[in-house]
Protein backbone atom coordinates (compact mmCIF):
# COMPACT_ATOMS: atom_id res chain seq x y z
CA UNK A 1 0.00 0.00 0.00
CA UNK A 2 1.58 3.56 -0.59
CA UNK A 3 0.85 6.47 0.80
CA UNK A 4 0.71 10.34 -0.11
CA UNK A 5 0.22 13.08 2.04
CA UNK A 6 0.15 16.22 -0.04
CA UNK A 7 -2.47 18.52 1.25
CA UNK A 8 -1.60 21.02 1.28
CA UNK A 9 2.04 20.65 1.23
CA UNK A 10 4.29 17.23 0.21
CA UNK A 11 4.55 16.16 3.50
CA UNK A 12 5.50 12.12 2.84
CA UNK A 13 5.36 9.19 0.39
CA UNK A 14 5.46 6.17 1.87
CA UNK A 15 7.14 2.65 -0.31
CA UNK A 16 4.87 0.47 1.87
CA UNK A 17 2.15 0.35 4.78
CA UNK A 18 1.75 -3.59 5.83
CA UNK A 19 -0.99 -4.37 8.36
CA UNK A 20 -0.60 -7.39 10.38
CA UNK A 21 -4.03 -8.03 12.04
CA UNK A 22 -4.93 -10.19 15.35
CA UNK A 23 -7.04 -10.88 17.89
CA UNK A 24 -5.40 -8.33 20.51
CA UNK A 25 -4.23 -5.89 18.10
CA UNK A 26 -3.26 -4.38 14.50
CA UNK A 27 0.22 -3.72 14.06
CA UNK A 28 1.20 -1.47 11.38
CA UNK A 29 5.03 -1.40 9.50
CA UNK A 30 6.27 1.27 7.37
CA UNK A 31 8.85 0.43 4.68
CA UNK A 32 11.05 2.55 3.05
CA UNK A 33 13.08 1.20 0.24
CA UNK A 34 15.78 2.76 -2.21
CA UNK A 35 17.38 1.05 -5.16
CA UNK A 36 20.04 4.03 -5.02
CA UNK A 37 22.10 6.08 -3.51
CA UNK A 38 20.98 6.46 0.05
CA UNK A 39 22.40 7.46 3.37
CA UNK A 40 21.83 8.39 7.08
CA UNK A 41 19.36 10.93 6.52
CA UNK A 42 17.08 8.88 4.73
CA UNK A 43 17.23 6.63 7.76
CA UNK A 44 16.44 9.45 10.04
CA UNK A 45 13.50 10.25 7.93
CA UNK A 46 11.76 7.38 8.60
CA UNK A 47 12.42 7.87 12.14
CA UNK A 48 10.53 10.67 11.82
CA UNK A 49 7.50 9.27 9.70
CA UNK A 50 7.19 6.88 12.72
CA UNK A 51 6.77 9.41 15.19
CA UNK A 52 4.83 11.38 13.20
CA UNK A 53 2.25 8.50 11.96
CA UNK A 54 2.81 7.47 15.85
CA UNK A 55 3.90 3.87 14.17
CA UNK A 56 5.82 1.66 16.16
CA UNK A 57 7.69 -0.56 13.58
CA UNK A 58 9.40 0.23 10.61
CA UNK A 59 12.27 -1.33 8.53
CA UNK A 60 14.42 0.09 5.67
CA UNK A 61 15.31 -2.13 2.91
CA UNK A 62 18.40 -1.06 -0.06
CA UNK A 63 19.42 -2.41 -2.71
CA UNK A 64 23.00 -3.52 -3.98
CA UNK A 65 24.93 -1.73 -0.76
CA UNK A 66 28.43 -3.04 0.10
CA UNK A 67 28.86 -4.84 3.19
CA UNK A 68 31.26 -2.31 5.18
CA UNK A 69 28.26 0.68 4.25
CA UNK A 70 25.53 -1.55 5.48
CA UNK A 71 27.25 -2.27 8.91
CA UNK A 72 28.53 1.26 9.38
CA UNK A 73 24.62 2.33 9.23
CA UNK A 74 22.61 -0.97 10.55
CA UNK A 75 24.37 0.02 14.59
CA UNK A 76 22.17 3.34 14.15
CA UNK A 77 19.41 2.11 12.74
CA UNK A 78 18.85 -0.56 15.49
CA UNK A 79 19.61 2.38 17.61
CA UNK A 80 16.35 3.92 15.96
CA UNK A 81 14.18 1.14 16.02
CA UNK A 82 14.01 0.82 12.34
CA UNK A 83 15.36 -2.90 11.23
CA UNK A 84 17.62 -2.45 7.89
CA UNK A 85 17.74 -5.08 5.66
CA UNK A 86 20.16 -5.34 2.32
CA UNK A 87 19.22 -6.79 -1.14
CA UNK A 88 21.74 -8.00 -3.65
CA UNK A 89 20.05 -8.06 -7.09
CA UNK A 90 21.93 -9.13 -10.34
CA UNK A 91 21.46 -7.37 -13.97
CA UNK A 92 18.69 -10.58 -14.38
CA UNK A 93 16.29 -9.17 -11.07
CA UNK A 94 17.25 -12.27 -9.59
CA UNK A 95 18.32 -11.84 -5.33
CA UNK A 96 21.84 -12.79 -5.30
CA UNK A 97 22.62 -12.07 -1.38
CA UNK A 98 20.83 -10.97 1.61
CA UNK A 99 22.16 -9.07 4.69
CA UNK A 100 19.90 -8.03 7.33
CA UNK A 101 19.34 -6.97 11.15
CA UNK A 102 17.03 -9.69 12.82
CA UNK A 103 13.66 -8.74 11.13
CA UNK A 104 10.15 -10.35 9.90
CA UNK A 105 10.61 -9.59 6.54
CA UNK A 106 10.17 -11.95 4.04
CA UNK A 107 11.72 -11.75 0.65
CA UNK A 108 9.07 -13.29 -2.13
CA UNK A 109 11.22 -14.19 -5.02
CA UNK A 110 9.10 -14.61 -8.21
CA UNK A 111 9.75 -18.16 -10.35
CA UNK A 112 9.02 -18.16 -14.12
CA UNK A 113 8.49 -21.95 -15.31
């Protein structure tokens, strides 16, 4: 699900909204994800999308980042509360590596017979 709030300035746009739903409760992620260059204040962003949206969950997910620059930023993340997760993708689309912080995201690779 994405979201826009533009009324009546650009205030966010949201990658993705996913609603787990139980019994005792509905717990709502936000997901940010960038496919390019990206750094800490992205990260802070969605720290403050959270407390704005009054969410408590959110995780941040790149694409193609080298090791070394995905450690160097996953200590503040988790310092955040946002759980960053890493994405290798070859020329093909296909997920080559994953490197993450302990999260509940689930990567859905799609199969072509």
């Amino acid at each position: 699900k994405r979201i826009e709030m533009s009324e009546p300035i650009n205030i966010l746009e949201l990658d993705v909204v996913s609603t787990n739903l139980s019994a005792d409760c509905i717990n709502k992620t936000l997901i940010e994800i960038k496919s390019g260059q990206w750094g800490m204040p992205d990260v802070f962003k969605v720290r403050g999308w959270l407390d704005f949206l009054k969410y408590n969950n959110a995780s941040f997910i790149s694409l193609n980042a080298s090791r070394e620059q995905f450690e160097q930023r996953q200590q503040i993340a988790e310092e955040l509360q946002i759980k960053l997760l890493n994405i290798d993708i070859d020329t093909d689309g296909k997920i080559v590596q994953c490197f993450e912080a302990e999260t509940d995201v689930y990567l859905l690779q799609p199969s072509f017979a």
